[in-house]
N, C-alpha and C. Protein backbone atom coordinates (compact mmCIF):
# COMPACT_ATOMS: atom_id res chain seq x y z
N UNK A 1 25.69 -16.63 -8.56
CA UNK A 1 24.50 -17.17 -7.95
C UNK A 1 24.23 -18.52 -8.61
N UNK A 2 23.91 -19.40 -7.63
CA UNK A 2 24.00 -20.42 -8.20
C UNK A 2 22.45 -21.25 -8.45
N UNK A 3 21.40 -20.85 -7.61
CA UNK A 3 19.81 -21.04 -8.22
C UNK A 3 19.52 -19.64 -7.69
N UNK A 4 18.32 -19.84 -8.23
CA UNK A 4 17.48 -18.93 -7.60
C UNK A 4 16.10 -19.09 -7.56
N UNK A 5 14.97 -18.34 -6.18
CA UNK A 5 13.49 -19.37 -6.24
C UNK A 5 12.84 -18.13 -6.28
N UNK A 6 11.73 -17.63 -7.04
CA UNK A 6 10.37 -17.35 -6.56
C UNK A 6 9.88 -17.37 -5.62
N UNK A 7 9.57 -17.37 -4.27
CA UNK A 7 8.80 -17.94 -2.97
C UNK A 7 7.59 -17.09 -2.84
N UNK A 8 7.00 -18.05 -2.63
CA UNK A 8 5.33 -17.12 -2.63
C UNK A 8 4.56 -17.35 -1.08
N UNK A 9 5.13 -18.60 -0.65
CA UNK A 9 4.96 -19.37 0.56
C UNK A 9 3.67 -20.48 0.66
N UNK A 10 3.09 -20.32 -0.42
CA UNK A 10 2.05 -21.85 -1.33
C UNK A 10 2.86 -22.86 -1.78
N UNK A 11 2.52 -23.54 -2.16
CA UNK A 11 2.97 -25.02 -2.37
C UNK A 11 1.55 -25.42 -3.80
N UNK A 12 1.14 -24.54 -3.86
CA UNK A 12 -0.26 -24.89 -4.92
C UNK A 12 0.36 -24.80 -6.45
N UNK A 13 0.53 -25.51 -7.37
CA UNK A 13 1.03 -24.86 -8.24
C UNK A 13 2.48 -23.94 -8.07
N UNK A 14 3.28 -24.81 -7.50
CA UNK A 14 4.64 -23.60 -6.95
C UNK A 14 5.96 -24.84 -7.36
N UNK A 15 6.13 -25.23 -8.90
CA UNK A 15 7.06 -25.86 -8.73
C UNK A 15 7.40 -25.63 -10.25
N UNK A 16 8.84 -25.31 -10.89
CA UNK A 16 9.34 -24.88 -12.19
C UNK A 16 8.72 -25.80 -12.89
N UNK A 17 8.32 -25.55 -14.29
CA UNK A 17 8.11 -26.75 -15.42
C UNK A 17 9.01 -27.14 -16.00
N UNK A 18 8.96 -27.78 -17.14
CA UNK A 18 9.98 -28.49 -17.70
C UNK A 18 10.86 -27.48 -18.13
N UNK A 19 10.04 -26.50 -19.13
CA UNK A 19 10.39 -25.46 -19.86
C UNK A 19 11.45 -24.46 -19.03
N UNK A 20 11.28 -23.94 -18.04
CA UNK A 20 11.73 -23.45 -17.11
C UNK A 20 13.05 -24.03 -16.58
N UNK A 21 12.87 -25.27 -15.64
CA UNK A 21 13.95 -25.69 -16.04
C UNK A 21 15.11 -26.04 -16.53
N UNK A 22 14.74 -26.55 -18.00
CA UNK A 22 16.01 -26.36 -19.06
C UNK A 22 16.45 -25.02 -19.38
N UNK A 23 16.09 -23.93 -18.83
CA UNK A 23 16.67 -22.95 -19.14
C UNK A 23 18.54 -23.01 -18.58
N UNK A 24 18.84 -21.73 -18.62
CA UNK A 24 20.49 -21.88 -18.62
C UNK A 24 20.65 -21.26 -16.76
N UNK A 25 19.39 -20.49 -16.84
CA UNK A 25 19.76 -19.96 -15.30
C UNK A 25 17.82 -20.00 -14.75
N UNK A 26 17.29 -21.24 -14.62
CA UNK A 26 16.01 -21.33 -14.21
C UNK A 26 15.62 -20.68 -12.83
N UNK A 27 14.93 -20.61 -12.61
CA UNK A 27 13.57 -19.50 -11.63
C UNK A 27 13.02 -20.82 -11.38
N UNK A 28 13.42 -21.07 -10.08
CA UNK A 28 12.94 -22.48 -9.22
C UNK A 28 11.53 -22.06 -8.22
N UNK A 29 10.53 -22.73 -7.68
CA UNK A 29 9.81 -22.72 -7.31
C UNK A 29 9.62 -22.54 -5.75
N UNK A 30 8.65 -22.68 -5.07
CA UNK A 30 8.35 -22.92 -3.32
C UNK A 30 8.57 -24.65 -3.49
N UNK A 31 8.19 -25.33 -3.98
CA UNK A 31 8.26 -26.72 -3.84
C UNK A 31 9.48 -27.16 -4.00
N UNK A 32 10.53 -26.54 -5.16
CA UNK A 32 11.61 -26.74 -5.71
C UNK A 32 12.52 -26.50 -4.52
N UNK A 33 12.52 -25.44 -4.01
CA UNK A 33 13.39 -25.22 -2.73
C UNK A 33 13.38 -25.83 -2.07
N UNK A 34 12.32 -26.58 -1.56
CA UNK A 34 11.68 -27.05 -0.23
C UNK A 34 12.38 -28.78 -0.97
N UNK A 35 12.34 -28.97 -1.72
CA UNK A 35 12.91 -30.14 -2.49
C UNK A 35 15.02 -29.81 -2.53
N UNK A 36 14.94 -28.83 -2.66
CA UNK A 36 16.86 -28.53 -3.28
C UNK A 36 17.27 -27.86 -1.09
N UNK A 37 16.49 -27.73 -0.71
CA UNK A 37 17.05 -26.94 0.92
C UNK A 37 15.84 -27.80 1.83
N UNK A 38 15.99 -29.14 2.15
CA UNK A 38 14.71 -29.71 2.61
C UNK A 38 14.91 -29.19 4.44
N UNK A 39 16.62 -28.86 4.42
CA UNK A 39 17.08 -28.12 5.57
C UNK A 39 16.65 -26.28 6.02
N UNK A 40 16.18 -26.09 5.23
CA UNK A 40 16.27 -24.89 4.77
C UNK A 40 17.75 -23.84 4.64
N UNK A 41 17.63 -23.29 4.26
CA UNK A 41 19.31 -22.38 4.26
C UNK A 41 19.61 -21.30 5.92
N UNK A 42 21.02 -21.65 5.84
CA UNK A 42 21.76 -20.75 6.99
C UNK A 42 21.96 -19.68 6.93
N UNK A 43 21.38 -18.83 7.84
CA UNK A 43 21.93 -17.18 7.44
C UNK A 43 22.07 -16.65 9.07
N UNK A 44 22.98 -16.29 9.04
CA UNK A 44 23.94 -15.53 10.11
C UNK A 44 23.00 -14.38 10.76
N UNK A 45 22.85 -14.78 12.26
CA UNK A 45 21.41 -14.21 13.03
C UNK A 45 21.74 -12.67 12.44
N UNK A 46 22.81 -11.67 12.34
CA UNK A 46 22.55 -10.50 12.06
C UNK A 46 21.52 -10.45 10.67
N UNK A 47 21.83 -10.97 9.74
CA UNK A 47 21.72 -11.35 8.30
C UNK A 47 20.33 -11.74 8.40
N UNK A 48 19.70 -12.25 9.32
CA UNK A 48 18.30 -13.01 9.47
C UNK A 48 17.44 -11.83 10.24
N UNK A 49 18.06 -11.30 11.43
CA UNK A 49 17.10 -9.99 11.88
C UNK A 49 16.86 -9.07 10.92
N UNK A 50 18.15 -8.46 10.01
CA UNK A 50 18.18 -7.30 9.05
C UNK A 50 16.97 -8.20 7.73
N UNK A 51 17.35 -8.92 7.65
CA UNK A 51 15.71 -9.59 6.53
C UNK A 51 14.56 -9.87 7.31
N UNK A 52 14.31 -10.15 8.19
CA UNK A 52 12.75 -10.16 8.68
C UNK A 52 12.37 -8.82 9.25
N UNK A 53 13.50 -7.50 9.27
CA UNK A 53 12.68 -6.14 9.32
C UNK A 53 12.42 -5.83 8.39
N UNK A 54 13.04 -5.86 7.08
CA UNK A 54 13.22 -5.44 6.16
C UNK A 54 11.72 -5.88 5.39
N UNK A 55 11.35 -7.73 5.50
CA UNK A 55 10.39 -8.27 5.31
C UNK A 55 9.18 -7.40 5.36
N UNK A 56 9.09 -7.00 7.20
CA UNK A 56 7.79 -6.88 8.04
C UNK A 56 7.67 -5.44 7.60
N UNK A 57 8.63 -4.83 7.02
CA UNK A 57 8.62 -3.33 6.35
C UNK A 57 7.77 -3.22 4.99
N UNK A 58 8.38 -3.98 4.40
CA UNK A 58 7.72 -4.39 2.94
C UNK A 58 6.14 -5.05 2.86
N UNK A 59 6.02 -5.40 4.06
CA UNK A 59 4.52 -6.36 3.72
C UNK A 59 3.36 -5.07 4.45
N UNK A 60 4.14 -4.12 5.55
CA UNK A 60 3.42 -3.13 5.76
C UNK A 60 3.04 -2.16 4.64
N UNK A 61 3.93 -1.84 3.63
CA UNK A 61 3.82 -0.89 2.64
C UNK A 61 3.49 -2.00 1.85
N UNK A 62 3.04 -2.90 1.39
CA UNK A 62 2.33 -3.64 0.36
C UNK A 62 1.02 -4.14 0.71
N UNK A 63 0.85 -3.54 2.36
CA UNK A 63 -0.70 -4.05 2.78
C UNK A 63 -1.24 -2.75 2.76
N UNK A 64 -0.37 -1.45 2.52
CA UNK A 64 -1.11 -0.24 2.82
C UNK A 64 -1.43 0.35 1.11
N UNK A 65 -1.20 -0.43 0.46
CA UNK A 65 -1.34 -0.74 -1.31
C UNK A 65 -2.11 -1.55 -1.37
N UNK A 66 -2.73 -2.34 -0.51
CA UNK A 66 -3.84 -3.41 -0.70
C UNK A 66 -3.29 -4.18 -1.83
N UNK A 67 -1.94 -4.58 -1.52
CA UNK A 67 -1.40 -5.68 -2.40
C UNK A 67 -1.39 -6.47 -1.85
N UNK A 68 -1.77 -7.58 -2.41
CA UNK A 68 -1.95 -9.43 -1.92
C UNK A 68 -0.56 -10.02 -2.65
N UNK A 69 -0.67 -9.73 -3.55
CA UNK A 69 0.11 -10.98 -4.76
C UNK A 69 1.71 -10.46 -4.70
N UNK A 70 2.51 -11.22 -4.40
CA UNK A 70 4.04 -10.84 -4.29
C UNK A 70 4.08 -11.74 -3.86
N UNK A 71 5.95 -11.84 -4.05
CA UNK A 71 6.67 -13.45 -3.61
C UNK A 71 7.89 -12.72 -3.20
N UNK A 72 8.99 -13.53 -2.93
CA UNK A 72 10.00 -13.11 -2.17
C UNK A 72 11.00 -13.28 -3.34
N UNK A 73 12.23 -12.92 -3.70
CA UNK A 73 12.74 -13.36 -5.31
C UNK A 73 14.20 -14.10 -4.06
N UNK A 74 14.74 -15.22 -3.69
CA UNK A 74 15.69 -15.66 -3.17
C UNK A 74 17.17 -16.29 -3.98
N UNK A 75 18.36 -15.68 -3.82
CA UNK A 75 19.15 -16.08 -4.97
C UNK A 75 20.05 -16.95 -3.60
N UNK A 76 20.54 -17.88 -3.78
CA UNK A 76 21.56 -18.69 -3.57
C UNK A 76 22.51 -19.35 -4.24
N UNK A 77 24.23 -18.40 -2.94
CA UNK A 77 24.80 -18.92 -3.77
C UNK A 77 26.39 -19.97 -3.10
N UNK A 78 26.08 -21.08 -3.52
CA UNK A 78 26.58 -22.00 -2.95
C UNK A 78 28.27 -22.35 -2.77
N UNK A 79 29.14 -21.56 -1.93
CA UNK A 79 30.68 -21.48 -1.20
C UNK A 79 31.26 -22.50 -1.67
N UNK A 80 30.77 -24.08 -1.53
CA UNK A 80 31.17 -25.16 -1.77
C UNK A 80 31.16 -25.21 -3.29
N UNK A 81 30.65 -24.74 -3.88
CA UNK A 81 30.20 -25.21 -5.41
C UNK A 81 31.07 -24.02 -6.29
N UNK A 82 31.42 -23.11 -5.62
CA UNK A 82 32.14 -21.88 -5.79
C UNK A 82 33.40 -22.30 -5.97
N UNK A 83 34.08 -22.70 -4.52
CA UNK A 83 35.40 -22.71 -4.53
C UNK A 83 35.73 -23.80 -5.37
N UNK A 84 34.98 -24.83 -5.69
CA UNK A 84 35.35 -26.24 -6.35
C UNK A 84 35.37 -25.57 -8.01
N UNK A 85 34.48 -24.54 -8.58
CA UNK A 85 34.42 -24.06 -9.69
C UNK A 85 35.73 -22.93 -9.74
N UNK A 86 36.11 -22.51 -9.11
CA UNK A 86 37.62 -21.82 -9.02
C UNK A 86 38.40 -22.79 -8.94
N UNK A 87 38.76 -23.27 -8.38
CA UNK A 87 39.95 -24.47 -8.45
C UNK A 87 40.03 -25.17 -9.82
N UNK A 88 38.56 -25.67 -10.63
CA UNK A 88 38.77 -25.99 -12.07
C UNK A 88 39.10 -24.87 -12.96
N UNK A 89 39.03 -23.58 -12.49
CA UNK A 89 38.99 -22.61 -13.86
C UNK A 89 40.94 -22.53 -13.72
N UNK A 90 41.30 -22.43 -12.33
CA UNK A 90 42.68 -22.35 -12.25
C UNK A 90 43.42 -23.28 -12.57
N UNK A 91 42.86 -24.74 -12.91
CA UNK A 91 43.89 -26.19 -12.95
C UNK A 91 43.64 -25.69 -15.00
N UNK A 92 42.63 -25.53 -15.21
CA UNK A 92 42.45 -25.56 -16.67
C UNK A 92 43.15 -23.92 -17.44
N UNK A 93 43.33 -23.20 -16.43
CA UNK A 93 44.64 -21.99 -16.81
C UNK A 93 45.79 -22.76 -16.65
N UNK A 94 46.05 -23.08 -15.74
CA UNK A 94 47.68 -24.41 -15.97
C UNK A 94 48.03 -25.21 -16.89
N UNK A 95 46.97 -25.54 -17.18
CA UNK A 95 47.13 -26.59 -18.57
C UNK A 95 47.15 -26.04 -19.60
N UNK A 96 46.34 -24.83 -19.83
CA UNK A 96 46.57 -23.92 -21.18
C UNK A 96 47.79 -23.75 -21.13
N UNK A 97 48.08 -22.78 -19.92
CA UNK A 97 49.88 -22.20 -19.94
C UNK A 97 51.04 -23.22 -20.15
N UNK A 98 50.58 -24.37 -19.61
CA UNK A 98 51.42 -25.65 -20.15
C UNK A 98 51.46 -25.92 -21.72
N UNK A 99 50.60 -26.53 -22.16
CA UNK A 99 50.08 -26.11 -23.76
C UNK A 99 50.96 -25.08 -24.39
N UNK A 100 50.75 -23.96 -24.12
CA UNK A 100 51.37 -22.62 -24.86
C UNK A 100 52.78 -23.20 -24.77
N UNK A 101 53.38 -23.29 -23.47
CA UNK A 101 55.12 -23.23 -23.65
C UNK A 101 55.42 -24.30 -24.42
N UNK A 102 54.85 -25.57 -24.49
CA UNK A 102 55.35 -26.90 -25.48
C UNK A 102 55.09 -26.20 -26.68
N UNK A 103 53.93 -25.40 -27.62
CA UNK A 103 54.51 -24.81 -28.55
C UNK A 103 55.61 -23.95 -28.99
């Protein structure tokens, strides 16, 4: 996974701090997304019906809890940024194994 956001669907106070940030695997914000996906993200109409039942399921049993406060936890993880990070882990196994046999 390559970020991941909080979504609360406010914009009030909805954006990582510094602190947050520099972490190693940060918890990005509603603003942050809306800043990193100004497109928003693609998801494959099956993939999009099965999450907005799933949604309208969850907000029924969290309204019948008289729960207000919840966010959505969204992980993305980016194909392009994937395969380009495999291709370096495999060129830098070549070069080790190169390495080894000259010793």
């Amino acid at each position: 996974m390559h970020q991941k956001y909080d979504l609360k669907g406010s914009t009030y106070k909805r954006k990582a701090n510094k602190y947050e940030r520099q972490k190693q695997s940060p918890t990005y914000k509603d603003l942050d997304f809306i800043e990193h996906h100004p497109e928003g993200i693609y998801l494959e109409m099956e993939t999009y019906n099965a999450l907005i039942k799933t949604m309208q399921r969850d907000c029924r049993v969290l309204e019948s809890f008289k729960i207000m406060d919840y966010s959505l936890l969204v992980g993305v993880h980016n194909l392009d940024q994937s395969a380009k990070e495999k291709e370096e882990r495999h060129r830098m196994q070549a070069e080790q194994a190169a390495l080894e046999q000259l010793q």
